[in-house]
C-alpha atoms as a PDB file:
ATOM      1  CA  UNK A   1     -72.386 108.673  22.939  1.00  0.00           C
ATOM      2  CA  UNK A   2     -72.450 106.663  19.589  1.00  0.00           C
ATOM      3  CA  UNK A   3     -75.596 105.329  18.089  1.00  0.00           C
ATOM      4  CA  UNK A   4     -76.808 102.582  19.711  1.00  0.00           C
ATOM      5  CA  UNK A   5     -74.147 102.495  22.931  1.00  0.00           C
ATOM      6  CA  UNK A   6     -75.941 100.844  25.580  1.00  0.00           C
ATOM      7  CA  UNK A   7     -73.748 101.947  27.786  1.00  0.00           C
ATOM      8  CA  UNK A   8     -75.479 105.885  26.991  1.00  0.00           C
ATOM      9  CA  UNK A   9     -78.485 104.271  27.055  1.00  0.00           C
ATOM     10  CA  UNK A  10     -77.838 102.960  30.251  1.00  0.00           C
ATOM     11  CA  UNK A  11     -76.874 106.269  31.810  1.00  0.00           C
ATOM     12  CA  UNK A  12     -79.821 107.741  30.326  1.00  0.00           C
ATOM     13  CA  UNK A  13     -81.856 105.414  32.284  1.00  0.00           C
ATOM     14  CA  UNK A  14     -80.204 105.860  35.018  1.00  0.00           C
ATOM     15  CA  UNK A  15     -80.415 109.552  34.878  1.00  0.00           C
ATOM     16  CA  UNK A  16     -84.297 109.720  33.942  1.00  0.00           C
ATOM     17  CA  UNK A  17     -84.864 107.986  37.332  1.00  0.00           C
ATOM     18  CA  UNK A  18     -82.566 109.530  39.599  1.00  0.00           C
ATOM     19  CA  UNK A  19     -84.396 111.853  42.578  1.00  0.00           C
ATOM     20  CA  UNK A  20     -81.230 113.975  43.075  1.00  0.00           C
ATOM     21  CA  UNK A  21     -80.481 117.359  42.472  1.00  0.00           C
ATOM     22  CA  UNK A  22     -78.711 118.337  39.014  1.00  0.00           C
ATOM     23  CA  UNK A  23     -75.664 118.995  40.293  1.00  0.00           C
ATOM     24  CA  UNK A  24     -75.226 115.420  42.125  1.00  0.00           C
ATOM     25  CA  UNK A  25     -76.914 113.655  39.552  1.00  0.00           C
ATOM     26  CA  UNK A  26     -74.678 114.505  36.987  1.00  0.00           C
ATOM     27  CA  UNK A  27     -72.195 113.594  39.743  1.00  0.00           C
ATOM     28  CA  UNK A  28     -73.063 110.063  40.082  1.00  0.00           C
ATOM     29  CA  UNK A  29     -73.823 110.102  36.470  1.00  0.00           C
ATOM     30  CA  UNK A  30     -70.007 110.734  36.004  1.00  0.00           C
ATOM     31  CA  UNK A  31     -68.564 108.486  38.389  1.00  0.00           C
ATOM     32  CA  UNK A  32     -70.879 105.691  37.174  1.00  0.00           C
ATOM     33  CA  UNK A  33     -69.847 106.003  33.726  1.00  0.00           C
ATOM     34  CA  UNK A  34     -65.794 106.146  34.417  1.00  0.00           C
ATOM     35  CA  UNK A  35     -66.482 102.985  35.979  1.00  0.00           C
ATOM     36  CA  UNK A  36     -68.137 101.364  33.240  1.00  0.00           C
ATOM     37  CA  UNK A  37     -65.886 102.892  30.862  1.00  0.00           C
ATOM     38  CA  UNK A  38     -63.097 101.223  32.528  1.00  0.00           C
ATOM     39  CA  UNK A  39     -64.478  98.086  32.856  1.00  0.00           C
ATOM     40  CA  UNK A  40     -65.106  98.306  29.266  1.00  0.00           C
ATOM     41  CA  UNK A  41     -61.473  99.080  28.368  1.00  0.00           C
ATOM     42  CA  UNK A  42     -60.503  95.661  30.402  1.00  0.00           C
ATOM     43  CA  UNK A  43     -63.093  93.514  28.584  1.00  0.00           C
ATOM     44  CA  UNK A  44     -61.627  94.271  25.490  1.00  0.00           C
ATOM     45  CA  UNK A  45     -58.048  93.551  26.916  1.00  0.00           C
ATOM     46  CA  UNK A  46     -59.188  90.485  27.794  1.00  0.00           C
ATOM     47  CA  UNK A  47     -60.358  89.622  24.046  1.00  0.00           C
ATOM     48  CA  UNK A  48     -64.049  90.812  24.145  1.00  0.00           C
ATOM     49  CA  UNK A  49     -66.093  92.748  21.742  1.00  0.00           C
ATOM     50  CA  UNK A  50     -67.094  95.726  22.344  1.00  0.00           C
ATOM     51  CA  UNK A  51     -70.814  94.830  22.717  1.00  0.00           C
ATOM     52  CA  UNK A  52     -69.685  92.252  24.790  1.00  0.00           C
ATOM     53  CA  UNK A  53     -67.657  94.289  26.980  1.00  0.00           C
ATOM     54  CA  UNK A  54     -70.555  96.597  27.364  1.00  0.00           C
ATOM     55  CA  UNK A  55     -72.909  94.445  28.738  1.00  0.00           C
ATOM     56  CA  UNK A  56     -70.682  92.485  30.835  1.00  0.00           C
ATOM     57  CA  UNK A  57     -69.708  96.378  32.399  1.00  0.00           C
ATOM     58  CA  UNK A  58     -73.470  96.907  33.175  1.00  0.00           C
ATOM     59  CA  UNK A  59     -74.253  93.249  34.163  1.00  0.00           C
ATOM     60  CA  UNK A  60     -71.652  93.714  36.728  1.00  0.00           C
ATOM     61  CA  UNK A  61     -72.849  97.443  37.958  1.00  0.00           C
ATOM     62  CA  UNK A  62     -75.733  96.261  38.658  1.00  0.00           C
ATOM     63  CA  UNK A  63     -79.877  97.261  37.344  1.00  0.00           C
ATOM     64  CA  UNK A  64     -80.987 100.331  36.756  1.00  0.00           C
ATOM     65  CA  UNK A  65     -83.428 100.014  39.771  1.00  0.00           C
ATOM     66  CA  UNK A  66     -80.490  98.875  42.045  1.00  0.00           C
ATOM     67  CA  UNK A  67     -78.133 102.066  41.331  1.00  0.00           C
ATOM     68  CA  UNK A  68     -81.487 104.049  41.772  1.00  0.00           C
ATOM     69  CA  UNK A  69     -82.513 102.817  45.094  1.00  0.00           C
ATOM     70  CA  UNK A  70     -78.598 102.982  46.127  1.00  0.00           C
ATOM     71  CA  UNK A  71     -78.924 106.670  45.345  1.00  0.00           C
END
């Protein structure tokens, strides 16, 4: 994670509300951030920053609350 990456900060979040065990947190922790990571790497193809790309990846994954109660 770099300084100031909301996508890590996201995560973090994520993980600080999650009522899972460790193992499957980390899990969905994983999963969630290969997808965002991905979406990332397509919003900059398609001639976004990288902050931009980063919060249009967790705008479309959804709140923190949502992927908590989905979990």
């Amino acid at each position: 994670m770099t300084p100031h990456d909301p996508i890590g900060e996201y995560l973090d979040q994520i993980r600080a509300g999650l009522r899972a065990g460790a193992r499957e947190a980390e899990l969905i922790l994983a999963e969630a951030e290969d997808h965002l990571r991905e979406t990332v790497t397509a919003g900059l193809a398609a001639g976004l920053t990288e902050r931009e790309a980063q919060e249009a990846a967790i705008s479309s994954f959804g709140s923190v609350g949502a992927v908590i109660r989905a979990h």
